[in-house]
N, C-alpha and C. Protein backbone atom coordinates (compact mmCIF):
# COMPACT_ATOMS: atom_id res chain seq x y z
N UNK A 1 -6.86 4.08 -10.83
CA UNK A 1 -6.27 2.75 -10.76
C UNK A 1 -5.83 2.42 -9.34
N UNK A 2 -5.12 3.15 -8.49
CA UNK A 2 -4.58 3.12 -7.45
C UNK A 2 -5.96 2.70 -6.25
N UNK A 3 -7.02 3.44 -6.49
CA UNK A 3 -8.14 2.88 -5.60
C UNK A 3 -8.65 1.02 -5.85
N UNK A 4 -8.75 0.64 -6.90
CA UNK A 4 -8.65 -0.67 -7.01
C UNK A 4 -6.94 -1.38 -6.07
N UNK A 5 -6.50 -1.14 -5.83
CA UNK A 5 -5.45 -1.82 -4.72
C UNK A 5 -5.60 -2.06 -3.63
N UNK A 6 -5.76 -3.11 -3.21
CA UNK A 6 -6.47 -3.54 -1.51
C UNK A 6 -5.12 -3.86 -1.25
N UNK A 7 -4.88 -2.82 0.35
CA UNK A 7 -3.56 -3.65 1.03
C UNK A 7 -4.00 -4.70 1.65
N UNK A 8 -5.53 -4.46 2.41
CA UNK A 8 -6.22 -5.28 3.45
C UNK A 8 -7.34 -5.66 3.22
N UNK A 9 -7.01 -7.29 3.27
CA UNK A 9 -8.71 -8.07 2.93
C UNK A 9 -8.99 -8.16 4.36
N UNK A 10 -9.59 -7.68 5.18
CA UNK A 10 -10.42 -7.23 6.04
C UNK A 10 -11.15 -8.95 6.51
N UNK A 11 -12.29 -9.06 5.25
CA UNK A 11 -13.26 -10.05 5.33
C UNK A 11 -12.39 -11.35 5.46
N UNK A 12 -11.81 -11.26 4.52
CA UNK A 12 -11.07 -12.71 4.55
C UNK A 12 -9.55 -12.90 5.70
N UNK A 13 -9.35 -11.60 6.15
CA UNK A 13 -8.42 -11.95 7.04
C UNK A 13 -8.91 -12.57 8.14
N UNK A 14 -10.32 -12.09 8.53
CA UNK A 14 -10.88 -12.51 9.91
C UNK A 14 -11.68 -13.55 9.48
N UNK A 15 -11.54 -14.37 8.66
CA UNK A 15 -12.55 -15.31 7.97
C UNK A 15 -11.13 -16.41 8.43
N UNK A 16 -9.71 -15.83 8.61
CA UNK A 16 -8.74 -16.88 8.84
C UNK A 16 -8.29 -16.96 10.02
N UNK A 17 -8.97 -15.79 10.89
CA UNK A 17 -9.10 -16.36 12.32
C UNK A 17 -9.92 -16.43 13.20
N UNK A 18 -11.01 -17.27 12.28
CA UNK A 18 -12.35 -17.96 12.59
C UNK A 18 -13.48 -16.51 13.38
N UNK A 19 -13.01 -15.27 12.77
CA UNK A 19 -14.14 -14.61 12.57
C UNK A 19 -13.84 -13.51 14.43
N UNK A 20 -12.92 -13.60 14.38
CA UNK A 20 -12.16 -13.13 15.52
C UNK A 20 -11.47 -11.97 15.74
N UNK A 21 -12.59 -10.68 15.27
CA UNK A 21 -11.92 -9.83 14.86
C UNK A 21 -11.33 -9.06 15.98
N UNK A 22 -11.14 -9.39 17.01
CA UNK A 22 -9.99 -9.06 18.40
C UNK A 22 -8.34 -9.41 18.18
N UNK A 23 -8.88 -10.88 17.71
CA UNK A 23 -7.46 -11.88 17.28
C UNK A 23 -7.04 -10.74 16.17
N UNK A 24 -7.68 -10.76 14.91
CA UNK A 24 -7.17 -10.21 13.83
C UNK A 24 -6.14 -8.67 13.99
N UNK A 25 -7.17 -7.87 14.85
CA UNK A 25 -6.43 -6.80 14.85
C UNK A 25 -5.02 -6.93 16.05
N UNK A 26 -5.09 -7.91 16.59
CA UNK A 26 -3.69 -8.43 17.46
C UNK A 26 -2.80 -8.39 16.79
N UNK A 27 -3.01 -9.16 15.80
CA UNK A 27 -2.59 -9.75 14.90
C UNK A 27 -1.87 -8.93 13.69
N UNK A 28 -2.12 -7.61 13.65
CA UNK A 28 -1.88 -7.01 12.59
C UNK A 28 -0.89 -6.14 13.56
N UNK A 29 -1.85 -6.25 14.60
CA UNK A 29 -0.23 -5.07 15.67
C UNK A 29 1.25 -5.63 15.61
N UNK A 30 0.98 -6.72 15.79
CA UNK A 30 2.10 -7.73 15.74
C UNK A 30 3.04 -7.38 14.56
N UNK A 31 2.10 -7.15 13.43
CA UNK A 31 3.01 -7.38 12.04
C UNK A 31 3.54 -6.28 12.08
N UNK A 32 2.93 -5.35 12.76
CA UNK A 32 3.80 -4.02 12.91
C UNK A 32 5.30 -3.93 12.90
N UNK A 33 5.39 -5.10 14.24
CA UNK A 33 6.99 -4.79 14.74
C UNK A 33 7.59 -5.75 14.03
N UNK A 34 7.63 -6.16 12.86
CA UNK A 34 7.99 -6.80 12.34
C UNK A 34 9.62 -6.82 11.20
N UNK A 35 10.41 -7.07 11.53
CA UNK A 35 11.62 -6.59 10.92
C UNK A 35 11.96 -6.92 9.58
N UNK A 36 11.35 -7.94 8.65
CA UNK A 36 12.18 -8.84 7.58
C UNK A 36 12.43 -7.89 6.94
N UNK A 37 11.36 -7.05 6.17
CA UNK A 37 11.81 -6.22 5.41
C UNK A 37 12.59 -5.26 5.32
N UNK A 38 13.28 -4.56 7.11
CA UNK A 38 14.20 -3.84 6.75
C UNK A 38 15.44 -5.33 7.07
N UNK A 39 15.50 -5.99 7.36
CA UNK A 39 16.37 -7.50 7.16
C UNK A 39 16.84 -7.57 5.51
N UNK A 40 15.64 -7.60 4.79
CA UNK A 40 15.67 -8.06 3.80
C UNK A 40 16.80 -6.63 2.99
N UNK A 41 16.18 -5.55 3.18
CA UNK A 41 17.16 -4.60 2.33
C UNK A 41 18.54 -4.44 2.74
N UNK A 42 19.01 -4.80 3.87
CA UNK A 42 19.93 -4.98 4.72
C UNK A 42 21.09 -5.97 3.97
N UNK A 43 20.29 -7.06 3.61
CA UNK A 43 21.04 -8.23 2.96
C UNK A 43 21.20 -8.26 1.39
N UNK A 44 20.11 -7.42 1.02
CA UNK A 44 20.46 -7.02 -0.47
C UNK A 44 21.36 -6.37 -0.71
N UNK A 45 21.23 -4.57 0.04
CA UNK A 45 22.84 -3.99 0.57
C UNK A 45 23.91 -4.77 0.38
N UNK A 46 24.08 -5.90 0.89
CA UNK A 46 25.47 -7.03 1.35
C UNK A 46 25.87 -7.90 0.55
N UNK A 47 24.64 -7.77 -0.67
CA UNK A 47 24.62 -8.64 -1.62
C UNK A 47 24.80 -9.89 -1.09
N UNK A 48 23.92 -10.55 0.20
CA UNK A 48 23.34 -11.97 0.32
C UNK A 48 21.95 -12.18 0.54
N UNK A 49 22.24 -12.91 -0.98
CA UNK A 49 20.98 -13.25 -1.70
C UNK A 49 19.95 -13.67 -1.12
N UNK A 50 20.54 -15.11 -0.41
CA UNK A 50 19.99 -16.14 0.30
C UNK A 50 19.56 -15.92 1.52
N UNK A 51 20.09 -14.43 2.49
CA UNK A 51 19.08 -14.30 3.70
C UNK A 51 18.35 -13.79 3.18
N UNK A 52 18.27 -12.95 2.39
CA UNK A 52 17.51 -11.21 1.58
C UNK A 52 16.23 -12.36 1.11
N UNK A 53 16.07 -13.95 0.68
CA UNK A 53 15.65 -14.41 0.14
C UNK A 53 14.33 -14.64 1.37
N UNK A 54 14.98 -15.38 2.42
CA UNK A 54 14.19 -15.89 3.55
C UNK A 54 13.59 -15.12 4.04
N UNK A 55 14.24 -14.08 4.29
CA UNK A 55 13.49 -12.61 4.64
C UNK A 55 12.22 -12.25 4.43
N UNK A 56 12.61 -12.08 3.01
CA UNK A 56 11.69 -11.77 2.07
C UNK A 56 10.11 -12.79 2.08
N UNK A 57 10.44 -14.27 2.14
CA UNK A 57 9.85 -15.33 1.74
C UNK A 57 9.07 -15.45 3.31
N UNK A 58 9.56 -14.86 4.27
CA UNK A 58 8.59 -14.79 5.68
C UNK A 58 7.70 -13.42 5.69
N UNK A 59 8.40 -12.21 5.17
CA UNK A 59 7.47 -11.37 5.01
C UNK A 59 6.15 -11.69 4.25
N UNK A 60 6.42 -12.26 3.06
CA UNK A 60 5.46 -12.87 1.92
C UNK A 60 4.57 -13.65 3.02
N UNK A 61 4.75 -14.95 3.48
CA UNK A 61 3.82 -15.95 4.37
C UNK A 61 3.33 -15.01 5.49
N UNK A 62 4.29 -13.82 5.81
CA UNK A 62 3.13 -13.18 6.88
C UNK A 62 1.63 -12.12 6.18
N UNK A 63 1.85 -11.94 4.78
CA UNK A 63 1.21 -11.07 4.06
C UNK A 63 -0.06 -11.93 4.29
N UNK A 64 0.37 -13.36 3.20
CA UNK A 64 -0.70 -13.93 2.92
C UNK A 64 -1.43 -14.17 4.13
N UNK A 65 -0.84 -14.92 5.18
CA UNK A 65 -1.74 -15.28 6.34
C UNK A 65 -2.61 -14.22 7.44
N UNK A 66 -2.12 -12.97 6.58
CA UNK A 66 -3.12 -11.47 7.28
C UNK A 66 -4.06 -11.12 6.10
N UNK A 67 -3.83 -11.42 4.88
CA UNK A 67 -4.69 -11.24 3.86
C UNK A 67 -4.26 -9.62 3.62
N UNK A 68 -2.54 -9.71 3.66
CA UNK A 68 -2.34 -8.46 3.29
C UNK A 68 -1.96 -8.26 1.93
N UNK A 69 -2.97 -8.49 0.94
CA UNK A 69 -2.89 -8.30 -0.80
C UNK A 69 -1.97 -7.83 -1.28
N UNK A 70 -1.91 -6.55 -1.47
CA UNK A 70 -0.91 -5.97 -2.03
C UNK A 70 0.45 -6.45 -1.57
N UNK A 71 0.64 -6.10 -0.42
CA UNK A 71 1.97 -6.26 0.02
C UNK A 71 2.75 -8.06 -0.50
N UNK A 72 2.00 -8.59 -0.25
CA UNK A 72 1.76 -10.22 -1.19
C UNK A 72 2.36 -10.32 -2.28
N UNK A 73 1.79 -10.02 -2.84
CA UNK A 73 1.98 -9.60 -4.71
C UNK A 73 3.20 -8.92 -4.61
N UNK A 74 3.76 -7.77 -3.96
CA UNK A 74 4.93 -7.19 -4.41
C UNK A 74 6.22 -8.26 -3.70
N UNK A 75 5.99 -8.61 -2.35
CA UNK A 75 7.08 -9.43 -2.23
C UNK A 75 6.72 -10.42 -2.99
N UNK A 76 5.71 -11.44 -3.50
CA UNK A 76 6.38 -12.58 -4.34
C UNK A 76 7.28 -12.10 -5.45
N UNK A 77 6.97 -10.99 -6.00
CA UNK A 77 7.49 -10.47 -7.29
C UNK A 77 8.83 -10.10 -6.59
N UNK A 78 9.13 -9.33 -5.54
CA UNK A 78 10.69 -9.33 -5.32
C UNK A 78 11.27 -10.57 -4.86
N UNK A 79 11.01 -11.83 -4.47
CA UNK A 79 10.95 -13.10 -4.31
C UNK A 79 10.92 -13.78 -5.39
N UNK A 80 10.70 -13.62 -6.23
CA UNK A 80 11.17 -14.25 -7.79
C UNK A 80 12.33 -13.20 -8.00
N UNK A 81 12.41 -12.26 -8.25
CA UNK A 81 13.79 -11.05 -8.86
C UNK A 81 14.50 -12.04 -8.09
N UNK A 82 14.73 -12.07 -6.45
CA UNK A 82 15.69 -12.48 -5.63
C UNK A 82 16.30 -14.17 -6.23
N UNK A 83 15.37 -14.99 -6.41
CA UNK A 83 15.67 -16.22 -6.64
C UNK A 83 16.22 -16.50 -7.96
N UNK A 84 16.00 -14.86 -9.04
CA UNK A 84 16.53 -15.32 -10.25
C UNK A 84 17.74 -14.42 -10.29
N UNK A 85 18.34 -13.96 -8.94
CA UNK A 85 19.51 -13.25 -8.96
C UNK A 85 19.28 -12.02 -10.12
N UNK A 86 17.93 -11.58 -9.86
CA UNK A 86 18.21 -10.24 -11.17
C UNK A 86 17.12 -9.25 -10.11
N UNK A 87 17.41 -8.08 -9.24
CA UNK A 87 16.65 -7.73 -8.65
C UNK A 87 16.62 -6.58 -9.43
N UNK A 88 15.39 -5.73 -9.70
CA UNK A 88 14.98 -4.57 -10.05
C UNK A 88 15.16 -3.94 -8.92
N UNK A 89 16.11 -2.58 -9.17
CA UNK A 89 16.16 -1.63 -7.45
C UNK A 89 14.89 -0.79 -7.37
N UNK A 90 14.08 -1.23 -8.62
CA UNK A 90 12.83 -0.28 -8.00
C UNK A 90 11.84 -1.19 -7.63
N UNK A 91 12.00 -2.49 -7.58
CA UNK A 91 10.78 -2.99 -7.00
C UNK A 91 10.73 -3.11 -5.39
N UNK A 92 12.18 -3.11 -5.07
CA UNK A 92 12.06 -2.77 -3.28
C UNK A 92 11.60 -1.42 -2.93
N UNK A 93 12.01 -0.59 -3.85
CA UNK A 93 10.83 0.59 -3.39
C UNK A 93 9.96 0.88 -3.32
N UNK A 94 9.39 0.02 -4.62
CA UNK A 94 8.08 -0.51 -4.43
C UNK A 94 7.21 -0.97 -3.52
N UNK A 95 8.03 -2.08 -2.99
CA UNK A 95 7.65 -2.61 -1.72
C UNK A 95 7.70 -2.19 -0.45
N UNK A 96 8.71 -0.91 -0.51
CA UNK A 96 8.51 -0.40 0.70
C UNK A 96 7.27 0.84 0.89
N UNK A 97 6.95 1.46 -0.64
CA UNK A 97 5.74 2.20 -0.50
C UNK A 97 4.52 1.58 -0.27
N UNK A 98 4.59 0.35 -0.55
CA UNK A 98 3.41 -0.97 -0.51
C UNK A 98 3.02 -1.02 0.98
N UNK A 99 4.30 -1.40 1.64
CA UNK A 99 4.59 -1.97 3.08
C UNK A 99 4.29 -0.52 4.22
N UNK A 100 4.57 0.41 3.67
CA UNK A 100 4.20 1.70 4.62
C UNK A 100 2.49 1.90 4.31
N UNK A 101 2.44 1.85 3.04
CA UNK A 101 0.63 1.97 2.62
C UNK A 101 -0.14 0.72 3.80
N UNK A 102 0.63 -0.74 3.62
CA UNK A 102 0.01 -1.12 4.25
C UNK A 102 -0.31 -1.03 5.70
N UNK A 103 0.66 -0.58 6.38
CA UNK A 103 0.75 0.28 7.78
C UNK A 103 0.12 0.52 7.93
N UNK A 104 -0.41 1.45 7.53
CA UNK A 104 -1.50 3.08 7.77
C UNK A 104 -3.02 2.42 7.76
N UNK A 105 -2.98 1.44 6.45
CA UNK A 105 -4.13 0.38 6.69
C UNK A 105 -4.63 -0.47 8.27
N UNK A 106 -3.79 -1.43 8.07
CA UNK A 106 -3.55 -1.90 8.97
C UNK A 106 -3.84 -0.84 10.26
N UNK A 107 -3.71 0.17 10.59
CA UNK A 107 -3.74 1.31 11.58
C UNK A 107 -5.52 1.23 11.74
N UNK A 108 -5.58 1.64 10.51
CA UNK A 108 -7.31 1.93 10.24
C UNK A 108 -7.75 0.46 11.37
N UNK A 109 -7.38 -0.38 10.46
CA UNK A 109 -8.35 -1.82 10.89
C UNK A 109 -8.31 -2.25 12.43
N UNK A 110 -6.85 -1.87 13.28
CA UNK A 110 -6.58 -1.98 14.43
C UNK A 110 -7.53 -1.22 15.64
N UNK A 111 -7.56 0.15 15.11
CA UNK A 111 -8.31 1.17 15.59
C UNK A 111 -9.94 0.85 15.34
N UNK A 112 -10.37 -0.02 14.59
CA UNK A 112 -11.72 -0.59 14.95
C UNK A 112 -12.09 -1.86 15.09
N UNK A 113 -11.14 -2.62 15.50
CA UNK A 113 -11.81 -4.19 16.24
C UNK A 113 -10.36 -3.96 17.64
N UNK A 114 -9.65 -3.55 16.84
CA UNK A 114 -8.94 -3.72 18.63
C UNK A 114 -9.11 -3.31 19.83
């Protein structure tokens, strides 16, 4: 089951920056240094909802706009928990095994167009 899980649509990421697979893997370096998500657990910690929310809801728009699947899917799903004030503490772990899987991906894809 676990092999059916794409962190990285590859085709369609570079299909969203017009086939630019230099840009793309820039692009994924970038997401590297990217903080929301330890932001986001930070503010859950603090129990505020509403940054933990935005956080969350920019990590999500950076998923989609890299065509990073998985990671997508798990923050919308902790992005609904968050907005219905009922968070499952295992779906941020979730997301953080998601978000490291997607790393290592992301690594792969960097290391051959960058």
């Amino acid at each position: 089951m676990a092999d059916d899980i794409i962190y990285v649509n590859v085709e369609e990421g570079v299909k969203r920056v017009m086939n630019n697979t230099k840009l793309y893997a820039k692009l994924l370096g970038k997401f590297k240094d990217d903080t929301n998500l330890n932001d986001a657990e930070s503010f859950l910690e603090a129990g505020d909802m509403e940054k933990a929310q935005v956080s969350i809801h920019t990590l999500k728009g950076l998923a989609a706009n890299l065509s990073l699947v998985e990671l997508f899917k798990q923050t919308l799903e902790l992005e609904t928990q968050i907005k219905a004030r009922s968070v499952n503490p295992d779906q941020l772990s979730i997301l953080k095994k998601v978000y490291d899987q997607t790393i290592a991906e992301t690594d792969k894809v960097i290391a051959q167009y960058g």
